[in-house]
PDB file of N, CA and C in Angstrom:
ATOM      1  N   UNK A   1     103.162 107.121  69.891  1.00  0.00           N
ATOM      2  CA  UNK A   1     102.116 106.594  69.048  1.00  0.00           C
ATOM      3  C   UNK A   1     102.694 105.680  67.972  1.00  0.00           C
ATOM      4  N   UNK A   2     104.101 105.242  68.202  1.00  0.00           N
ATOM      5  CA  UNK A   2     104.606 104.520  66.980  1.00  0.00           C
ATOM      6  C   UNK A   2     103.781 102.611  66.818  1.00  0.00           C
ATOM      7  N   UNK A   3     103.265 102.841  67.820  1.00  0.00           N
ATOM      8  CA  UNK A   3     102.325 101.158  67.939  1.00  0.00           C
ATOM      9  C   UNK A   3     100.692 101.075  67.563  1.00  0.00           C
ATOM     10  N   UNK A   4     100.774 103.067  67.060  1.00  0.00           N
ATOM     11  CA  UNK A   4      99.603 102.965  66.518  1.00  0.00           C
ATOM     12  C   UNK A   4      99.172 104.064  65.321  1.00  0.00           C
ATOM     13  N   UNK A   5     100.181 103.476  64.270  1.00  0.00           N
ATOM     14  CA  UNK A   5     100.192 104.076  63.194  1.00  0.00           C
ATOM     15  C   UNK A   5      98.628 104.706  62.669  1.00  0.00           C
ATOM     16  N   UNK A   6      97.914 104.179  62.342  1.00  0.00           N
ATOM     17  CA  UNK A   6      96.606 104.281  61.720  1.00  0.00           C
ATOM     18  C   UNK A   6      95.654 105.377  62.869  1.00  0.00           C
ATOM     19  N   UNK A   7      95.826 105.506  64.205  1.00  0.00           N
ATOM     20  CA  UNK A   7      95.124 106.639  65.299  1.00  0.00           C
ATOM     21  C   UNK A   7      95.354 108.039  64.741  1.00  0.00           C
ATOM     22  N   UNK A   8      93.627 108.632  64.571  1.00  0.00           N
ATOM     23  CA  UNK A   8      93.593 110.020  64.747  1.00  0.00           C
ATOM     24  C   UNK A   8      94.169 110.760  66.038  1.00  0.00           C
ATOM     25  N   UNK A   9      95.474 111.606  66.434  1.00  0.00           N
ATOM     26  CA  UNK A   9      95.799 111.956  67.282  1.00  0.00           C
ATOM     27  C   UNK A   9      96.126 113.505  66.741  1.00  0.00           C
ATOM     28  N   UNK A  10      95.982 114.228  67.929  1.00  0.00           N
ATOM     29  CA  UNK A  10      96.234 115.892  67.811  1.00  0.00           C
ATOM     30  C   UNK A  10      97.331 116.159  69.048  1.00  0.00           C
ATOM     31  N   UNK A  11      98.427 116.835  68.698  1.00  0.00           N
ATOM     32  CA  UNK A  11      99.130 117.168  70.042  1.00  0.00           C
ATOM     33  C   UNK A  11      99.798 118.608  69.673  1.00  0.00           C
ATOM     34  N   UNK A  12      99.763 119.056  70.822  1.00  0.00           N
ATOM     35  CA  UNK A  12      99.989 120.766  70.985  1.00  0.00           C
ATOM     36  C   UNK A  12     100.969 120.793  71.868  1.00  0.00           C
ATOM     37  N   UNK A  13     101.615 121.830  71.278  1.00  0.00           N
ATOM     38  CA  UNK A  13     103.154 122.325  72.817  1.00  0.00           C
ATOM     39  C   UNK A  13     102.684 123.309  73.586  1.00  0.00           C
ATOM     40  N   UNK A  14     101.931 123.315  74.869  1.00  0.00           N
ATOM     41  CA  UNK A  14     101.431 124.302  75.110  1.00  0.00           C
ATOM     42  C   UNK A  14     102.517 125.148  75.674  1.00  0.00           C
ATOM     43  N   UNK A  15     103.789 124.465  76.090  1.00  0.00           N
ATOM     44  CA  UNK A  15     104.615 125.445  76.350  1.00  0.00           C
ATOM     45  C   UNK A  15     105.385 126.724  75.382  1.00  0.00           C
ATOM     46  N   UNK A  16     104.856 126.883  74.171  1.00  0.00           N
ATOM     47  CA  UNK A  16     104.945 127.797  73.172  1.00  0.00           C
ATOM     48  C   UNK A  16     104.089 129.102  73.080  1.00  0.00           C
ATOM     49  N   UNK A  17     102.967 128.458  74.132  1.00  0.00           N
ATOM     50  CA  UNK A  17     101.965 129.515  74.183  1.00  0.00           C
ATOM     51  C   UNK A  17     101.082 129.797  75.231  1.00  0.00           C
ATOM     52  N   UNK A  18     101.550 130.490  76.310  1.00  0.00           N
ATOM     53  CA  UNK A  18     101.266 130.544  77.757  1.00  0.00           C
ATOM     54  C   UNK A  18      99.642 130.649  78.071  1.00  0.00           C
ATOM     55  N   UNK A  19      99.061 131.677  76.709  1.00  0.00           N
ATOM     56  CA  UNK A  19      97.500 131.255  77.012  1.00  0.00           C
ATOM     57  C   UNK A  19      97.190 130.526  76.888  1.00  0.00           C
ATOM     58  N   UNK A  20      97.465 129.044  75.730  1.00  0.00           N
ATOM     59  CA  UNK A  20      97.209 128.013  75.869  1.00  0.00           C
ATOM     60  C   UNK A  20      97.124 127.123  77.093  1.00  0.00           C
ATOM     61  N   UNK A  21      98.286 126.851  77.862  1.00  0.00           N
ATOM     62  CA  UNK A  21      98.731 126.520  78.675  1.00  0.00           C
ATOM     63  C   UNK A  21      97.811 127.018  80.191  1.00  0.00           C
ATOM     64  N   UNK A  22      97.423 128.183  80.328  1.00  0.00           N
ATOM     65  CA  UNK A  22      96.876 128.555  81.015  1.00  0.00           C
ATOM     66  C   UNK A  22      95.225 128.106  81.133  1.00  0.00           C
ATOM     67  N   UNK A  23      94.893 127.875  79.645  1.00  0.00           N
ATOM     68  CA  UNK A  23      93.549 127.897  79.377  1.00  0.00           C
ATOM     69  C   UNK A  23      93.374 126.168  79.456  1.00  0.00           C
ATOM     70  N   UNK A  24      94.278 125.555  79.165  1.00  0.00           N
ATOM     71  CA  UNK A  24      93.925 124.029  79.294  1.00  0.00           C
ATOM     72  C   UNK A  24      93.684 123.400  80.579  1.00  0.00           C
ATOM     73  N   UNK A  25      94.753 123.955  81.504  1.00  0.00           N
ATOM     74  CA  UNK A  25      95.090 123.874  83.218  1.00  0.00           C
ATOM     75  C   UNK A  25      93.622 124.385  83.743  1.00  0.00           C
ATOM     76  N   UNK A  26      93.006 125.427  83.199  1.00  0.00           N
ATOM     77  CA  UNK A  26      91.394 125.739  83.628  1.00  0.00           C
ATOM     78  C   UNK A  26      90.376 124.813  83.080  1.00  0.00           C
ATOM     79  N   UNK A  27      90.501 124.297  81.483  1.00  0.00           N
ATOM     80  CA  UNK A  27      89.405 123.884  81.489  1.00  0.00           C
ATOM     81  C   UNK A  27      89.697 121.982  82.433  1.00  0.00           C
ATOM     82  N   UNK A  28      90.615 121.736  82.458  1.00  0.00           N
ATOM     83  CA  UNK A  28      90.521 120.319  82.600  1.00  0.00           C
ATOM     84  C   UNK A  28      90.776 120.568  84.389  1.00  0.00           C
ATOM     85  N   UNK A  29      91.183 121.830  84.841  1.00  0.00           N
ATOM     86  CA  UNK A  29      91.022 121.850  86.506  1.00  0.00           C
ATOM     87  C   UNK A  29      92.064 120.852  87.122  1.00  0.00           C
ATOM     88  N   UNK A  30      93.079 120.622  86.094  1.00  0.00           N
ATOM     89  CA  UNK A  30      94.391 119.856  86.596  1.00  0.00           C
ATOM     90  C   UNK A  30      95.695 120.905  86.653  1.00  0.00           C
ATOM     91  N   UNK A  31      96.531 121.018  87.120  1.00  0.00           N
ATOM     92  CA  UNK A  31      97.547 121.628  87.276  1.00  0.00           C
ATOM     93  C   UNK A  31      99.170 121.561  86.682  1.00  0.00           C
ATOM     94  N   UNK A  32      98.548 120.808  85.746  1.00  0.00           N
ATOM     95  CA  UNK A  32     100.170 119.937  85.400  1.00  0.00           C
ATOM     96  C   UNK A  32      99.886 119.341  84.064  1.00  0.00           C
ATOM     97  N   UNK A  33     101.047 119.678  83.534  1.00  0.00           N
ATOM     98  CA  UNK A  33     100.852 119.178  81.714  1.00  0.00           C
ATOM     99  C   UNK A  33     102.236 118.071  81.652  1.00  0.00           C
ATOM    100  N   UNK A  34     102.346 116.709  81.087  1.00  0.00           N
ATOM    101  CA  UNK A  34     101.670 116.465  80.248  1.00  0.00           C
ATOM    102  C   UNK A  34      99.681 116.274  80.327  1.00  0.00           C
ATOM    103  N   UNK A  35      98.629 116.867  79.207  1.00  0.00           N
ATOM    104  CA  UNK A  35      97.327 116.405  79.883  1.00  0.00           C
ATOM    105  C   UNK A  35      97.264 115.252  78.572  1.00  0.00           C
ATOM    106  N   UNK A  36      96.183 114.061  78.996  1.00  0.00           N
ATOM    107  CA  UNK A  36      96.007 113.185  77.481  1.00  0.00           C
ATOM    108  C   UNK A  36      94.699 113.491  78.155  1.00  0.00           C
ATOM    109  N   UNK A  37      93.665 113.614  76.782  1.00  0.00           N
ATOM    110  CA  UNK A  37      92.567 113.189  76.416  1.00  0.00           C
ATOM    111  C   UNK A  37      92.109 112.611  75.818  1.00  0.00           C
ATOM    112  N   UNK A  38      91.444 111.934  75.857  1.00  0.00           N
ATOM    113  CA  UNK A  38      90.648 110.522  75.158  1.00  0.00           C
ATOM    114  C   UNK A  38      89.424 110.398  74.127  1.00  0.00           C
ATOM    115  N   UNK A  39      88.881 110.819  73.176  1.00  0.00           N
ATOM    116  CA  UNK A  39      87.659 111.139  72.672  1.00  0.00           C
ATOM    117  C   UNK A  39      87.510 112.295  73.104  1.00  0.00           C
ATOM    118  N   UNK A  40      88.239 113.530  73.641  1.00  0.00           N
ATOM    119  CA  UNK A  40      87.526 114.468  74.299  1.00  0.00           C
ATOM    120  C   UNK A  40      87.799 114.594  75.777  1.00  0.00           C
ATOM    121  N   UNK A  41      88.169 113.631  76.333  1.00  0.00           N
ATOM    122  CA  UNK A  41      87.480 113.223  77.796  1.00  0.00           C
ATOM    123  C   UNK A  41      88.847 112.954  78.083  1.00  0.00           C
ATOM    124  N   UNK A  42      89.290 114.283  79.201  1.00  0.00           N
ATOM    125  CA  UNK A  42      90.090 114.290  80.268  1.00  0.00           C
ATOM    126  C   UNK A  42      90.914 113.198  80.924  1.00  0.00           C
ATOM    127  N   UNK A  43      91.721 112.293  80.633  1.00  0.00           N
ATOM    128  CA  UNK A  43      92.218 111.078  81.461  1.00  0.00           C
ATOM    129  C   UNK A  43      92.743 111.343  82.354  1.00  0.00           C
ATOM    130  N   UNK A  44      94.453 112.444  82.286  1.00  0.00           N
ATOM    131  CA  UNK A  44      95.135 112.678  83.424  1.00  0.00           C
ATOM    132  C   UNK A  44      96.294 112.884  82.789  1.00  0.00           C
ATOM    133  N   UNK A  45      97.724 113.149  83.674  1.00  0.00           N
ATOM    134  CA  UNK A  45      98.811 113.670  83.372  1.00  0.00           C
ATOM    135  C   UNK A  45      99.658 112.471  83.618  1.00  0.00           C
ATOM    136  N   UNK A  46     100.860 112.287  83.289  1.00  0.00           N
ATOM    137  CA  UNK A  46     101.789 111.638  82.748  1.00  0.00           C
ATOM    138  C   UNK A  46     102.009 110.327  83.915  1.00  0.00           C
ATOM    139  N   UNK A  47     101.146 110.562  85.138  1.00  0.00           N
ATOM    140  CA  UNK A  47     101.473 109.905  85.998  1.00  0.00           C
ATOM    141  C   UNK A  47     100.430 109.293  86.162  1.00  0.00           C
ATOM    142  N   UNK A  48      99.447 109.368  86.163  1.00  0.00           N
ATOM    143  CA  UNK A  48      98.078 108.760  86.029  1.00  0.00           C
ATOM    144  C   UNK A  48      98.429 107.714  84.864  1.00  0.00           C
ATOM    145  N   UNK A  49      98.625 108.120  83.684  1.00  0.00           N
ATOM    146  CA  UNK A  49      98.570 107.113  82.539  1.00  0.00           C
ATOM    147  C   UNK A  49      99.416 106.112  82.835  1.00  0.00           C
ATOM    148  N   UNK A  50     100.673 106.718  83.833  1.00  0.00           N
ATOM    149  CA  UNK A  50     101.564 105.408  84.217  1.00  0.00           C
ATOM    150  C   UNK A  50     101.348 104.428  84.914  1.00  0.00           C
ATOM    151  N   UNK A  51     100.191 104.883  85.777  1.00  0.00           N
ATOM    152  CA  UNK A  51      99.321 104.021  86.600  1.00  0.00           C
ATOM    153  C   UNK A  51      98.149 103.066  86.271  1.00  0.00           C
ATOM    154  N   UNK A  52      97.754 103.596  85.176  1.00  0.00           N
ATOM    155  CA  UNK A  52      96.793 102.910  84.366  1.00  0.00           C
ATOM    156  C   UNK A  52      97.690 101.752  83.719  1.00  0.00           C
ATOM    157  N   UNK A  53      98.268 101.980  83.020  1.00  0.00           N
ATOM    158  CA  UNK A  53      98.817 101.467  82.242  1.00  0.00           C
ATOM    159  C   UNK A  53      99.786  99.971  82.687  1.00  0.00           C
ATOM    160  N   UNK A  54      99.911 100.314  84.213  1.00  0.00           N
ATOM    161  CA  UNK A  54     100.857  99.707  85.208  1.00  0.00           C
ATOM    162  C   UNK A  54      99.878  98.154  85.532  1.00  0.00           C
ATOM    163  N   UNK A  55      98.005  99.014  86.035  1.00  0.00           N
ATOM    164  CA  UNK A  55      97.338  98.154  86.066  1.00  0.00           C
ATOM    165  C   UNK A  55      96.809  96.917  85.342  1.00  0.00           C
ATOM    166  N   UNK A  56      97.022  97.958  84.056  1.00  0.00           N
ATOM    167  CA  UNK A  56      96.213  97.453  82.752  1.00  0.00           C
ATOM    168  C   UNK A  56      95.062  98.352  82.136  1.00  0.00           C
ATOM    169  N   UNK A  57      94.852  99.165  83.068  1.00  0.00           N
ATOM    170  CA  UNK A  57      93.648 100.133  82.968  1.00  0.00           C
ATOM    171  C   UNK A  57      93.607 101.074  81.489  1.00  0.00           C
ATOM    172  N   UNK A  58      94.711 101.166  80.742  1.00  0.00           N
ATOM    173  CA  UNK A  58      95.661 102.156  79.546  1.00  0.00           C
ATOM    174  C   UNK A  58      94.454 100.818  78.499  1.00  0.00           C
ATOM    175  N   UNK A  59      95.142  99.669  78.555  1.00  0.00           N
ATOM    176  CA  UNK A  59      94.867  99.248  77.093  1.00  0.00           C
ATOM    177  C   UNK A  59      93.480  98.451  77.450  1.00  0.00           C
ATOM    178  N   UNK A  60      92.981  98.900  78.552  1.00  0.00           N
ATOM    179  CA  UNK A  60      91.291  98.624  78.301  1.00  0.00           C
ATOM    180  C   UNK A  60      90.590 100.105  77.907  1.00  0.00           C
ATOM    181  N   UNK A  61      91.067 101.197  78.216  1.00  0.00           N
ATOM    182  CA  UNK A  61      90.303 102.121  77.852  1.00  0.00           C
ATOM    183  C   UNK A  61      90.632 102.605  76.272  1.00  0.00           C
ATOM    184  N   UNK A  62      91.587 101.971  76.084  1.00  0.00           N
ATOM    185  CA  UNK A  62      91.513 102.361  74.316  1.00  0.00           C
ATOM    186  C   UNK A  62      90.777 101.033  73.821  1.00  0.00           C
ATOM    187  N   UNK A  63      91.087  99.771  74.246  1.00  0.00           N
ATOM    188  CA  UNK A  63      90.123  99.054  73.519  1.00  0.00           C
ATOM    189  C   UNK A  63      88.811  99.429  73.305  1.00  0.00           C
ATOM    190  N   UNK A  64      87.981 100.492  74.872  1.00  0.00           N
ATOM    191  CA  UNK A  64      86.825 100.167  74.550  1.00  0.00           C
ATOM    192  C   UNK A  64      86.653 101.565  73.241  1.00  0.00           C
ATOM    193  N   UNK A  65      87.391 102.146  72.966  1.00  0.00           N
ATOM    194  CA  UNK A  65      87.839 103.434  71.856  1.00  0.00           C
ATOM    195  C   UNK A  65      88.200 102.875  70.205  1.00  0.00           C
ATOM    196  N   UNK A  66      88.164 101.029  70.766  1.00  0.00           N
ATOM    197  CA  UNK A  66      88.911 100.710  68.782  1.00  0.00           C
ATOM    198  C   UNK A  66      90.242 100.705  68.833  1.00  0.00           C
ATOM    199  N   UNK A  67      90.747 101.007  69.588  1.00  0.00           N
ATOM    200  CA  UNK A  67      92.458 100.672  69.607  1.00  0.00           C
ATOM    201  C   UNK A  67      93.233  99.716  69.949  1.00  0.00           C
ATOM    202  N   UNK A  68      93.887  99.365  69.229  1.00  0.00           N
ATOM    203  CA  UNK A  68      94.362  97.516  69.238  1.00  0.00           C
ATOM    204  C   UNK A  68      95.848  97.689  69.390  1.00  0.00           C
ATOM    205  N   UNK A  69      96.853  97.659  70.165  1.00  0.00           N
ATOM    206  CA  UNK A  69      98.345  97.964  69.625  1.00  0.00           C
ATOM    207  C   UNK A  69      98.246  96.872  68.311  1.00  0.00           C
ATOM    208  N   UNK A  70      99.231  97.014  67.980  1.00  0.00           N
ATOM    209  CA  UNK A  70      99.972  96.615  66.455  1.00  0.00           C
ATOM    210  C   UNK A  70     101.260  95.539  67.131  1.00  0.00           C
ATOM    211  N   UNK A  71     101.400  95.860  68.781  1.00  0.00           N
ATOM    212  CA  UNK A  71     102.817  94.617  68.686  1.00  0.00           C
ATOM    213  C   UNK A  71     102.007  93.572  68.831  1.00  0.00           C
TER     214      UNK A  71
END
């Protein structure tokens, strides 16, 4: 997040806390952490975003969120 100083962001280690971890993998019905969510809303794990991001798909879905990088 260093290109986006000014973003409300929350991040958790769920590997510190196995119910966590357990309980996130249920609600989002993915199997694999890293998870990002977006407003709330489920995107995908570390490989998905790489794919987005690959497309271009990453910095249209934060634009349509208000997010501008800074480079």
């Amino acid at each position: 997040m260093h290109c986006c100083r000014s973003c409300d962001y929350s991040a958790y280690n769920v590997l510190d806390d196995p119910q966590l971890r357990r309980g996130i993998k249920d609600y989002s019905n993915w199997p694999t952490i890293p998870q990002v969510y977006l407003h709330g809303e489920f995107v995908g794990g570390s490989d998905i975003l790489r794919q987005m991001h690959q497309i271009g798909g990453l910095v249209e879905e934060l634009k349509k969120l208000g997010v501008h990088s800074a480079l």
